[in-house]
Protein backbone atom coordinates (compact mmCIF):
# COMPACT_ATOMS: atom_id res chain seq x y z
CA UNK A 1 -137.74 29.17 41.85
CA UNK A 2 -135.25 26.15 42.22
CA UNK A 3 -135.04 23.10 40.02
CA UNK A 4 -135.90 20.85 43.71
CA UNK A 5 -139.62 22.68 43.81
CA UNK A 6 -140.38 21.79 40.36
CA UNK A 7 -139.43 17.87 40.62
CA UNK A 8 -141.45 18.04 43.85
CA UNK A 9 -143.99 19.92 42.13
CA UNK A 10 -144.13 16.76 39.55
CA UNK A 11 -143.77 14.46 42.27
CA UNK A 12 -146.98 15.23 43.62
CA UNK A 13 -148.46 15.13 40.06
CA UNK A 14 -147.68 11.33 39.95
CA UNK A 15 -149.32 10.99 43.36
CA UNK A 16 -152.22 12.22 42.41
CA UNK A 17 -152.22 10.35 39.08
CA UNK A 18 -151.41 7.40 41.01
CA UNK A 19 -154.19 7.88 43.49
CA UNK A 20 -156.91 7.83 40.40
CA UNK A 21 -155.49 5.01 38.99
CA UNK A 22 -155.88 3.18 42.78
CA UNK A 23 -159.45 2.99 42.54
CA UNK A 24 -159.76 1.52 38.68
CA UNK A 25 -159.47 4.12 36.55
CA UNK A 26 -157.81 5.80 33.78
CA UNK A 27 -157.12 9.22 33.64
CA UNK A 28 -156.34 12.46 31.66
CA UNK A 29 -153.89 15.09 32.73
CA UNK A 30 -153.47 18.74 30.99
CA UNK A 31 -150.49 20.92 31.34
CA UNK A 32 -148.68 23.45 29.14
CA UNK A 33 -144.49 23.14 27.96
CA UNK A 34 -143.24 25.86 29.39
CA UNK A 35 -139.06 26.31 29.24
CA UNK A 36 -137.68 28.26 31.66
CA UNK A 37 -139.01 30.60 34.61
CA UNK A 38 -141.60 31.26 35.33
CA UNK A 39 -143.59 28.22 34.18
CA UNK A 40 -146.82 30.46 34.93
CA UNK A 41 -147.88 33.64 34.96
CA UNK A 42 -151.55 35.88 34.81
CA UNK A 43 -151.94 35.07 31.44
CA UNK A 44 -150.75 31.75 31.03
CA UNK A 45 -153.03 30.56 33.66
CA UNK A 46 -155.93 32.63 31.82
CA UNK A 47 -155.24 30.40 28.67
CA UNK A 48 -154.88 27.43 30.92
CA UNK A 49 -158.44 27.36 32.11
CA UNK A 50 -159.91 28.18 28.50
CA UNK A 51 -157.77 25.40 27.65
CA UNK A 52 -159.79 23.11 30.42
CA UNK A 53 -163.15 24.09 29.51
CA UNK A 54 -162.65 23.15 25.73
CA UNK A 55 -160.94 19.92 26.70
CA UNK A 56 -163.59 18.70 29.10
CA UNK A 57 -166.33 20.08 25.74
CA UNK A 58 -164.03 17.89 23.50
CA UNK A 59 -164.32 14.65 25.93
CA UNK A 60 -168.34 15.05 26.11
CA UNK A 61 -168.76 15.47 22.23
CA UNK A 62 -166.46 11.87 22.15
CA UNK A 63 -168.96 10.34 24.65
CA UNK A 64 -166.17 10.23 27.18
CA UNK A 65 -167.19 10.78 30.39
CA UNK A 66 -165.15 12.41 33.53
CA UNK A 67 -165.71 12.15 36.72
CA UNK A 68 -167.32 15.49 38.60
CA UNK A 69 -164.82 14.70 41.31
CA UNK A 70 -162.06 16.22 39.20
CA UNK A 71 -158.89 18.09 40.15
CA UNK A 72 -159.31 21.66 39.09
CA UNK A 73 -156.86 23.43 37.58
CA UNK A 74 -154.30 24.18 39.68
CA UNK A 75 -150.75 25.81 39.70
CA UNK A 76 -147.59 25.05 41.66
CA UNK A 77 -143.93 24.94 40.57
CA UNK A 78 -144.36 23.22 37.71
CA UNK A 79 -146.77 25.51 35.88
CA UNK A 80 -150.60 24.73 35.49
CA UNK A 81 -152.27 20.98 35.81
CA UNK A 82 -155.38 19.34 35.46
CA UNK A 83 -156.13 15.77 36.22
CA UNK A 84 -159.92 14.07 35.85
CA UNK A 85 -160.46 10.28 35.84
CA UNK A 86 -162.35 8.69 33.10
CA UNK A 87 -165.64 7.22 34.39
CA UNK A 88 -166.90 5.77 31.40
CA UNK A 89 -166.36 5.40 27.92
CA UNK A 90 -167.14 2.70 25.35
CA UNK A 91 -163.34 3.60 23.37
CA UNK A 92 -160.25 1.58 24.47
CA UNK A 93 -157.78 3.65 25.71
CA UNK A 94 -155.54 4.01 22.51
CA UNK A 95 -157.99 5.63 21.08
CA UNK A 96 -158.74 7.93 23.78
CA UNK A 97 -155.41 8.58 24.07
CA UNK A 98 -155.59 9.28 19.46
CA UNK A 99 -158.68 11.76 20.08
CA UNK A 100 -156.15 13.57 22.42
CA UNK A 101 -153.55 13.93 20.40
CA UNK A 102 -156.17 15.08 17.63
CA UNK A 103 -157.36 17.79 19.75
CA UNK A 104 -153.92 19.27 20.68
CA UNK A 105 -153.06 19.35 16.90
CA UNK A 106 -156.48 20.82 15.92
CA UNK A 107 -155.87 23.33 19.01
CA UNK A 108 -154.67 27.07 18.31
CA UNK A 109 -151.91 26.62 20.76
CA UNK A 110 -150.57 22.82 19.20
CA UNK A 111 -147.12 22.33 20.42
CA UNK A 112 -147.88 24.32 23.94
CA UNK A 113 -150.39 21.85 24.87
CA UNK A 114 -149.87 18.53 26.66
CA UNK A 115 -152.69 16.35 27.02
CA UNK A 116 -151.43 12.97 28.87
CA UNK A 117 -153.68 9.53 29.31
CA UNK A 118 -152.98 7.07 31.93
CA UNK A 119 -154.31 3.62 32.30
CA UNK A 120 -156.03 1.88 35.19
CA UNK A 121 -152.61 0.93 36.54
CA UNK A 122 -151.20 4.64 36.27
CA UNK A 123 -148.67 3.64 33.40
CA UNK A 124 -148.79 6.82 30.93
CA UNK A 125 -149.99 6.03 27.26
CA UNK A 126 -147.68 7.00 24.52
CA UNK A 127 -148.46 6.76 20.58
CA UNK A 128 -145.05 6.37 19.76
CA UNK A 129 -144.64 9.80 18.36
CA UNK A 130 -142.17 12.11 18.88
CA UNK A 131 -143.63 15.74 19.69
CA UNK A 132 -142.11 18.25 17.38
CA UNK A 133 -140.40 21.51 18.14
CA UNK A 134 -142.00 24.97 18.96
CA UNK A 135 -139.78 26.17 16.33
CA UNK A 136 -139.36 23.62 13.92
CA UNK A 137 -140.15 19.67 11.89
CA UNK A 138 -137.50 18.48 13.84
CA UNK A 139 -138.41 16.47 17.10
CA UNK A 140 -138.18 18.39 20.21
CA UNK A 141 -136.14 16.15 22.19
CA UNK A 142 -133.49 16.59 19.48
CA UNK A 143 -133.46 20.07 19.41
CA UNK A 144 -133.36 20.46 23.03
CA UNK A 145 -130.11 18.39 23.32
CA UNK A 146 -128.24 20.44 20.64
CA UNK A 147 -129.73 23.79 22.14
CA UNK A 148 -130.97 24.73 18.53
CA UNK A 149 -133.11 27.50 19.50
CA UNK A 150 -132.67 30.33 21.93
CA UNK A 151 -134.77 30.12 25.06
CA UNK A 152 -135.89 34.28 23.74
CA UNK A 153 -137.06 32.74 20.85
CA UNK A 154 -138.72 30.08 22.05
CA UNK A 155 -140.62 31.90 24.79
CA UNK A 156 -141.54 35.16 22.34
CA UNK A 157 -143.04 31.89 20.46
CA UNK A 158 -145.15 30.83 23.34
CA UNK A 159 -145.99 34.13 24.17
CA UNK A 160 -147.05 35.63 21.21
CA UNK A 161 -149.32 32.24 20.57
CA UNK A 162 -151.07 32.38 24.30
CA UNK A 163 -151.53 36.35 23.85
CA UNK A 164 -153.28 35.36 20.09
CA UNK A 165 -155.54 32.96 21.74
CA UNK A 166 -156.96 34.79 24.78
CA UNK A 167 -157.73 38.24 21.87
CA UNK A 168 -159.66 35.59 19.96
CA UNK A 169 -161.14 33.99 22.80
CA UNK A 170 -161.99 37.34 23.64
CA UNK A 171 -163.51 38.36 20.79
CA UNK A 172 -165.41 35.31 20.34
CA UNK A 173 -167.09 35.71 23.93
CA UNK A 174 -167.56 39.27 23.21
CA UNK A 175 -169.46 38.65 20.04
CA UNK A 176 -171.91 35.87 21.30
CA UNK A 177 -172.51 37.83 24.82
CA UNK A 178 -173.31 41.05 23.11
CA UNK A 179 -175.23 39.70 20.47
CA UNK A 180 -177.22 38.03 23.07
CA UNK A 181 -177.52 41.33 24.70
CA UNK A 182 -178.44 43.45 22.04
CA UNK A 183 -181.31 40.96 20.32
CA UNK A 184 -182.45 40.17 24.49
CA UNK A 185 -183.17 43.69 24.71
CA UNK A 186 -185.15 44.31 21.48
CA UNK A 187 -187.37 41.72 22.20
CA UNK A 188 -187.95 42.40 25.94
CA UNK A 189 -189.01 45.95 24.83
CA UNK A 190 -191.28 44.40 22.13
CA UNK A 191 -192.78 42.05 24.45
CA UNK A 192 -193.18 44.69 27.32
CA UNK A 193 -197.56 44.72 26.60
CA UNK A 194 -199.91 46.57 27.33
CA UNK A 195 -198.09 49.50 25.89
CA UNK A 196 -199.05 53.25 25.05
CA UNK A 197 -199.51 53.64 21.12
CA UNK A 198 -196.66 51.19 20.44
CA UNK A 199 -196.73 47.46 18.85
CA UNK A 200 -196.64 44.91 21.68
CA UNK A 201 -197.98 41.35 22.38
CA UNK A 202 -201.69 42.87 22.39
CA UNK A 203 -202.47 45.08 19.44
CA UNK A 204 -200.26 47.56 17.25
CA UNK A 205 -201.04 50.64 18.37
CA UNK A 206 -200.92 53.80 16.29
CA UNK A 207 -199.41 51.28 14.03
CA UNK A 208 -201.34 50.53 10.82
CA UNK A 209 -198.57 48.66 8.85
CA UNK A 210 -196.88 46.55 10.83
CA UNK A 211 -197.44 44.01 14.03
CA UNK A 212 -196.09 42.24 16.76
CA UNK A 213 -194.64 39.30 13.95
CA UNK A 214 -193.44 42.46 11.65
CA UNK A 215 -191.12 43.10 14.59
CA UNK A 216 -190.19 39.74 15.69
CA UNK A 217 -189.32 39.19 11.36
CA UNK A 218 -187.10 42.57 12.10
CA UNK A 219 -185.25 41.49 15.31
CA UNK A 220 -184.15 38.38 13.32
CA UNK A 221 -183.20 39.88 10.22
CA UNK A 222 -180.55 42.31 12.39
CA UNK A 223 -179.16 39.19 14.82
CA UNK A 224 -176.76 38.33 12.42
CA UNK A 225 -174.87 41.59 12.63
CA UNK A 226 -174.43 42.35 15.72
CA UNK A 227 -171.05 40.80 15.84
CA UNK A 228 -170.44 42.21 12.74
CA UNK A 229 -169.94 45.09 14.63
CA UNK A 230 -167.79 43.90 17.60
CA UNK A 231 -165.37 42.97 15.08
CA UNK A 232 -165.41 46.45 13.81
CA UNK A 233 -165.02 47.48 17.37
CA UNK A 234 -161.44 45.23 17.80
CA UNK A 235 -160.08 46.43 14.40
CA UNK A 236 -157.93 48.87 15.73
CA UNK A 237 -155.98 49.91 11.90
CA UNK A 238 -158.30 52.83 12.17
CA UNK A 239 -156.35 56.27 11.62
CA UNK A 240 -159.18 58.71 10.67
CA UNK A 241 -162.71 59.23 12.85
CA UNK A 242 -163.92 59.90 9.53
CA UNK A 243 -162.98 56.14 8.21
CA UNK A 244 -164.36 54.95 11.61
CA UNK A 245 -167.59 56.44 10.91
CA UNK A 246 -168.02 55.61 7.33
CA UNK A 247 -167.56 51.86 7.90
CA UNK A 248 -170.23 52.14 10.99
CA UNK A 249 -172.61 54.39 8.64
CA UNK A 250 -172.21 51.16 6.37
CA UNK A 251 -172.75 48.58 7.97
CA UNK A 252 -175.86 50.44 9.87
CA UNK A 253 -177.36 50.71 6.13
CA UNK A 254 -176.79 47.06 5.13
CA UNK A 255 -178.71 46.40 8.69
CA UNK A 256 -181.56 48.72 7.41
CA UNK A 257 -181.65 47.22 3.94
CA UNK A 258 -181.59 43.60 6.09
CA UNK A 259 -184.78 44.96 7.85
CA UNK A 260 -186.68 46.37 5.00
CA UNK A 261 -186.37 43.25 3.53
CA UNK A 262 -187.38 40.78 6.50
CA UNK A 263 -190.73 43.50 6.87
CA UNK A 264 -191.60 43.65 2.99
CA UNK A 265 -190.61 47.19 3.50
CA UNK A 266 -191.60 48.43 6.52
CA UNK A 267 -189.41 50.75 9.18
CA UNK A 268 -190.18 48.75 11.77
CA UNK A 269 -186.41 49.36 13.88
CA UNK A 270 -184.41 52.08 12.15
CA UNK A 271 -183.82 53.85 15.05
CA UNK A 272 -183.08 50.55 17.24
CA UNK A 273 -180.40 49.70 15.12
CA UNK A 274 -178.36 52.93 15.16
CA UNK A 275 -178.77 53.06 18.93
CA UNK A 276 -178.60 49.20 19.86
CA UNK A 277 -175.68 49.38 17.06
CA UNK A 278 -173.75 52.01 18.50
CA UNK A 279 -173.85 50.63 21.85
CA UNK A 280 -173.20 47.31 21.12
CA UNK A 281 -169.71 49.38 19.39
CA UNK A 282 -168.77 51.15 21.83
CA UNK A 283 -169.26 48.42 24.54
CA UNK A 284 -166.91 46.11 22.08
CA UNK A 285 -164.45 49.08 21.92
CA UNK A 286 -164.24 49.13 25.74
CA UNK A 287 -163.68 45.37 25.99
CA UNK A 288 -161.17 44.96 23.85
CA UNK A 289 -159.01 47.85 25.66
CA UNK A 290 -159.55 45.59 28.58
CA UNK A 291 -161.82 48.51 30.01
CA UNK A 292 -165.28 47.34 31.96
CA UNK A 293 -168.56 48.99 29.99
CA UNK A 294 -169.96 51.29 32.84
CA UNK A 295 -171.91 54.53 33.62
CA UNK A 296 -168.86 56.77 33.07
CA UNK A 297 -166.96 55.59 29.73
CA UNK A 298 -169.91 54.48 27.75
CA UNK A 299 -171.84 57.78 27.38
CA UNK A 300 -168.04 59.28 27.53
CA UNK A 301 -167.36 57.07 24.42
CA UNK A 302 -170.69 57.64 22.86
CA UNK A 303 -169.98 61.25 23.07
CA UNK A 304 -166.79 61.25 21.38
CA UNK A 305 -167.97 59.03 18.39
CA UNK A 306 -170.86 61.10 17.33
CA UNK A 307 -170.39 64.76 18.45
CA UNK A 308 -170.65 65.79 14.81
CA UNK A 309 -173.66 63.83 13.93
CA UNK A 310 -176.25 66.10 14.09
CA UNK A 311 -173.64 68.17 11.80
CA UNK A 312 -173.59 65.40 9.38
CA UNK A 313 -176.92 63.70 9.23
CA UNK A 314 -179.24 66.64 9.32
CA UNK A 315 -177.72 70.27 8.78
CA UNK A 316 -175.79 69.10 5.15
CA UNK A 317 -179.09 68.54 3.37
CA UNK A 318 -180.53 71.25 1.36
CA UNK A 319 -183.59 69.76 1.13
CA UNK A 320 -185.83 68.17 3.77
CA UNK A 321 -185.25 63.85 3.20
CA UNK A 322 -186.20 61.98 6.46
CA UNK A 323 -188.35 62.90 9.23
CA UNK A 324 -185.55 63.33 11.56
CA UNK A 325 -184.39 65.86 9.28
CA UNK A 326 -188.00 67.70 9.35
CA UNK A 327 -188.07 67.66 13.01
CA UNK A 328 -185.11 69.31 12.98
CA UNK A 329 -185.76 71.99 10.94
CA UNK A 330 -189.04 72.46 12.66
CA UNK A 331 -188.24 72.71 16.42
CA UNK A 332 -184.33 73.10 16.40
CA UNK A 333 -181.08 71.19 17.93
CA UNK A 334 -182.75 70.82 22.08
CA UNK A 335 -186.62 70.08 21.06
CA UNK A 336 -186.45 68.36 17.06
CA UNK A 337 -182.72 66.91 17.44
CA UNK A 338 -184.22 63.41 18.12
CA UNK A 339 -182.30 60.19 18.82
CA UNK A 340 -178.98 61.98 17.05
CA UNK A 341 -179.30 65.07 19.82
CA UNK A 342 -179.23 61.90 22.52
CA UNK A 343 -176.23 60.23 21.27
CA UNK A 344 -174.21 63.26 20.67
CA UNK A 345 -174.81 64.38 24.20
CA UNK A 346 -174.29 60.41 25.81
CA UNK A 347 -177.58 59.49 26.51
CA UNK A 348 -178.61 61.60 29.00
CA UNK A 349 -182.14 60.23 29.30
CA UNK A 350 -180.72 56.80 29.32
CA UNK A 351 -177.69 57.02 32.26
CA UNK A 352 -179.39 59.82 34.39
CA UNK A 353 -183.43 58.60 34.09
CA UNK A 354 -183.80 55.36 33.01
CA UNK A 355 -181.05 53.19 34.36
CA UNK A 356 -181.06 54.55 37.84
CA UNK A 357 -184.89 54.04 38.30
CA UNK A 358 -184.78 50.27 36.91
CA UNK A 359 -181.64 49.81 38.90
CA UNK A 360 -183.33 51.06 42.40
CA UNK A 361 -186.45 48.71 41.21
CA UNK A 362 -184.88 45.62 40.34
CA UNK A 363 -182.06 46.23 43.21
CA UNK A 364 -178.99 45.51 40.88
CA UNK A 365 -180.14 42.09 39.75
CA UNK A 366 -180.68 40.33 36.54
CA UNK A 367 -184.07 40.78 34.77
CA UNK A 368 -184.70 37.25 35.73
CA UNK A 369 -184.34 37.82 38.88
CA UNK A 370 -186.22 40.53 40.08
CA UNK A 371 -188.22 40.41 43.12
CA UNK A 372 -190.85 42.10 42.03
CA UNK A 373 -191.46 40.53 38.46
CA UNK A 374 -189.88 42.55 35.07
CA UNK A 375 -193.20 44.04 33.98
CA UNK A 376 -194.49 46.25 36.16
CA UNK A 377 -190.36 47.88 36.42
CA UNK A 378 -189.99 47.78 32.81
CA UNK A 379 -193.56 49.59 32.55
CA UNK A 380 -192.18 52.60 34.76
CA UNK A 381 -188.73 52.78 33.62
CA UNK A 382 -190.66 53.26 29.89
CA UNK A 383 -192.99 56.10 31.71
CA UNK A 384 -189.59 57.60 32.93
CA UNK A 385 -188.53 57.89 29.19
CA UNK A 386 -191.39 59.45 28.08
CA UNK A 387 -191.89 61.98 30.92
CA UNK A 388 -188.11 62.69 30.09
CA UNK A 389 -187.53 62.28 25.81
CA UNK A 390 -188.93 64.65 23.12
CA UNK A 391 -189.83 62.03 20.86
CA UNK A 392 -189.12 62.82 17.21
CA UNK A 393 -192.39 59.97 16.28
CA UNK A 394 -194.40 61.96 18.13
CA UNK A 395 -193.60 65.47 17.12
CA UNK A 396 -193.30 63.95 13.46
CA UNK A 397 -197.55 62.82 14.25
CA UNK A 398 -198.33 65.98 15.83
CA UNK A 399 -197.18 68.95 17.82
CA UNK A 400 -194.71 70.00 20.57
CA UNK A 401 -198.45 70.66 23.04
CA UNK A 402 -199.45 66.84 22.39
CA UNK A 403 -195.74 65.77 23.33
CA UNK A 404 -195.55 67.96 26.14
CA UNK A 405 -198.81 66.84 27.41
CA UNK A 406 -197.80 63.17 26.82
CA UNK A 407 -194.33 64.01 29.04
CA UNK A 408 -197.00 65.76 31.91
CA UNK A 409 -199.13 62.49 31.39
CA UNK A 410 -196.49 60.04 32.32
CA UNK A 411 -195.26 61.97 34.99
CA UNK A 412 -198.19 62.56 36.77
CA UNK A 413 -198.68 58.38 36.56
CA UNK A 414 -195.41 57.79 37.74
CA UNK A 415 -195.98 59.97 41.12
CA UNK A 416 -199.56 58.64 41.66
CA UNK A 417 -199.22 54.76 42.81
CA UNK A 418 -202.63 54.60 44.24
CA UNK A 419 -204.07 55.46 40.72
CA UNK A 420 -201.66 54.32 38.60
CA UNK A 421 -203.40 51.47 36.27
CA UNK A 422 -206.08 54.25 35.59
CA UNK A 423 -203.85 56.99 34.58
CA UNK A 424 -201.84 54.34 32.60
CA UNK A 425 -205.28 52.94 30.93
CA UNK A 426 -205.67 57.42 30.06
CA UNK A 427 -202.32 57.47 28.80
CA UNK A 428 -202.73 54.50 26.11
CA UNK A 429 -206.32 55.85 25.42
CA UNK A 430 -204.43 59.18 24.54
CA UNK A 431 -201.94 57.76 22.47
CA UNK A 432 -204.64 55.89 20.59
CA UNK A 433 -206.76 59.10 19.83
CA UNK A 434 -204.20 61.36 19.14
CA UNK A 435 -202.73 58.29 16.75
CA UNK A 436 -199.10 58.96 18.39
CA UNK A 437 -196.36 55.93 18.91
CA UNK A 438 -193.36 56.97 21.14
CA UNK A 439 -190.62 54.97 19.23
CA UNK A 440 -188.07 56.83 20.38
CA UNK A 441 -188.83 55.79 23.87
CA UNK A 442 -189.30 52.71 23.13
CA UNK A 443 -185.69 52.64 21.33
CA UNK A 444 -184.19 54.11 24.78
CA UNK A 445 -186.23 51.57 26.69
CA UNK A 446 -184.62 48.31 24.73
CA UNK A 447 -180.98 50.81 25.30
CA UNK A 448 -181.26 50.86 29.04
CA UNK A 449 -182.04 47.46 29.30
CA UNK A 450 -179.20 46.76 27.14
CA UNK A 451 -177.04 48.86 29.27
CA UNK A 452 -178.23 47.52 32.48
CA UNK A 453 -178.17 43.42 31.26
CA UNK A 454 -174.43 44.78 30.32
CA UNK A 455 -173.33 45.26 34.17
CA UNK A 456 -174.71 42.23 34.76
CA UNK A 457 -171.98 40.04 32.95
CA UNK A 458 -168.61 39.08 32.57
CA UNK A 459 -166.28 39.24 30.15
């Protein structure tokens, strides 16, 4: 890179500036101070366009309106630039050019940013301040002539800021996508009606306590935390498994209490949480190692984190507390070991059932746009669970015959199309007699969706 690219670099800047200003218009330019080479690199241009997005979301909140015809951000030899002509505003264009300068001082990056205004002629506007050093009070211009800085200093400063900004840009996306995710998934499951024994948008099932309001109350009450637990998930001053655990474990319980409350006391989601929780974790965990949530590190994560949990939440009790603990006792690790047996193994049912099936019937796209309308593939991918899960809430109701004849039931719908509203009409009537609710398949149902919603965003 040679001096001569970067004054023709700027050179074309003014052109374009110049060319805005041709037609009647002001204008707004964006660019970053950059000493030295490279005046861009991967990550400079990352927080560049961030940069853009909250600018132009600054301008609209101040009623000033750009035209759509706007340069996007682009890089040559003089770093990163944006350009956009003002199309209307009812503020003179000092004080456009004061709500600029307010938003690079209110902006994490300050002193990096340099937000110009130009007036209908092209002539730049100044405020008659002097822009202060990365460094130091003292204006820049002055310590650039004495060379009061080292250029290592300076750019470790620059550095260090842009690298702050995109991990708490990144966090902040991470938290509002996944808490999207995990409440869009709880209440797809909850609306998924007519469903076997279960509380939907019809009835409530087996259900004598609670209804489909009881669960919308619980879904809010837990929407809150969600990115409680990204944050977790980017704290990375854990040293033990043990400390890693204990703050989940906490957090999970001040979730339940948050539930109990919201339902005047009713489980409505206990399950959800530790398995919506946990993935909404270990998704964060990938994320913020810069690692894409797939079919291969998730459950691989999921393992890791909980391979003692069946040790620790239901063989250390001497005396028989929750029902997962009584199912346990009853029918052992493979049949009784519940939603704690799934985790610890990477939810099996989840990645090698469910997900496949719901992504061969919605062909890889986003619920919304499936071809063949969410219901009737949600309905199956729930009949895959059950065919596939020995569900603790029904074992807990009954018997291992009236779960295993509940797995035969829902297999024997999914493989007959032709009759498959009558054996699915049977398999609700059986639920309703035997007074069985497969919550734990409906947990793993709101999980793949989860999962699969997952793939179908960026980060």
């Amino acid at each position: 890179m040679v001096l001569s690219e970067i004054l023709h670099a700027r050179e074309q800047r003014t052109a374009k500036r110049l060319a805005i200003a041709s037609k009647g218009c002001a204008g707004i330019s964006l660019s970053f101070n950059i000493p030295g080479f490279p005046k861009s690199n991967d990550q400079i241009s990352q927080a560049f366009n961030l940069v853009v997005g909250m600018l132009e979301d600054f301008l609209l909140a101040h009623r000033i309106l750009i035209g759509k015809d706007k340069i996007s951000p682009s890089t040559d030899a003089a770093g990163d630039f944006y350009l956009c002509k003002i199309n209307e505003s009812s503020k003179n264009i000092i004080d456009i050019k004061n709500l600029c300068e307010q938003f690079e001082q209110q902006h994490p990056l300050q002193r990096i940013i340099d937000v110009d205004v130009m007036d209908s002629s092209g002539k730049p506007i100044s405020s008659g301040k002097e822009k202060k050093c990365f460094l130091c009070e003292n204006p820049a211009i002055f310590c650039m002539r004495n060379q009061s800085h080292k250029i290592e200093d300076i750019n470790e400063f620059i550095e260090s800021g842009i690298n702050q900004f995109l991990r708490d840009k990144k966090l902040e996306q991470t938290k509002l996508k996944l808490s999207e995710l995990a409440t869009q998934c709880l209440l797809y499951e909850l609306s998924l009606s007519p469903k076997p024994g279960l509380v939907d948008r019809f009835g409530s099932g087996a259900h004598q306590d609670m209804d489909y309001f009881t669960f919308l109350n619980s879904i809010s009450s837990l929407s809150g935390y969600w990115s409680q637990l990204v944050e977790l998930a980017f704290d990375k001053n854990f040293k033990e498994k043990n400390t890693e655990i204990a703050k989940l474990r906490t957090l999970g319980l001040s979730m339940e209490r948050a539930m109990l409350q919201a339902t005047e006391g009713v489980n409505t989601q206990r399950g959800a949480i530790f398995l919506i929780g946990m993935l909404v974790y270990t998704a964060a965990k990938l994320i913020n190692e810069d690692k894409i949530p797939n079919n291969k590190n998730l459950p691989a994560l999921l393992k890791d984190i909980n391979n003692d949990i069946l040790k620790d939440e239901l063989l250390h009790t001497k005396e028989v507390i929750t029902h997962g603990q009584e199912i346990y006792k009853k029918y052992g690790n493979e049949t009784g070991g519940g939603i704690r047996n799934e985790m610890a193994k990477g939810l099996p049912v989840v990645f090698n059932h469910a997900l496949p099936y719901l992504e061969a019937a919605l062909k890889k796209k986003s619920l919304l746009m499936a071809d063949t309308g969410i219901q009737p593939a949600l309905i199956r991918c729930l009949l895959t669970i059950i065919s596939k899960n020995n569900d603790s809430n029904v074992l807990y109701r009954t018997d291992i015959d009236t779960l295993q004849k509940l797995q035969n039931m829902a297999g024997i719908c999914l493989k007959d199309e032709v009759h498959f509203e009558n054996n699915y009409i049977k398999i609700r009537e059986f639920c309703l007699e035997k007074n069985i609710s497969p919550g734990g398949s409906a947990d793993l149902l709101a999980a793949t969706i989860f999962v699969y919603q997952l793939k179908n965003i960026t980060f």
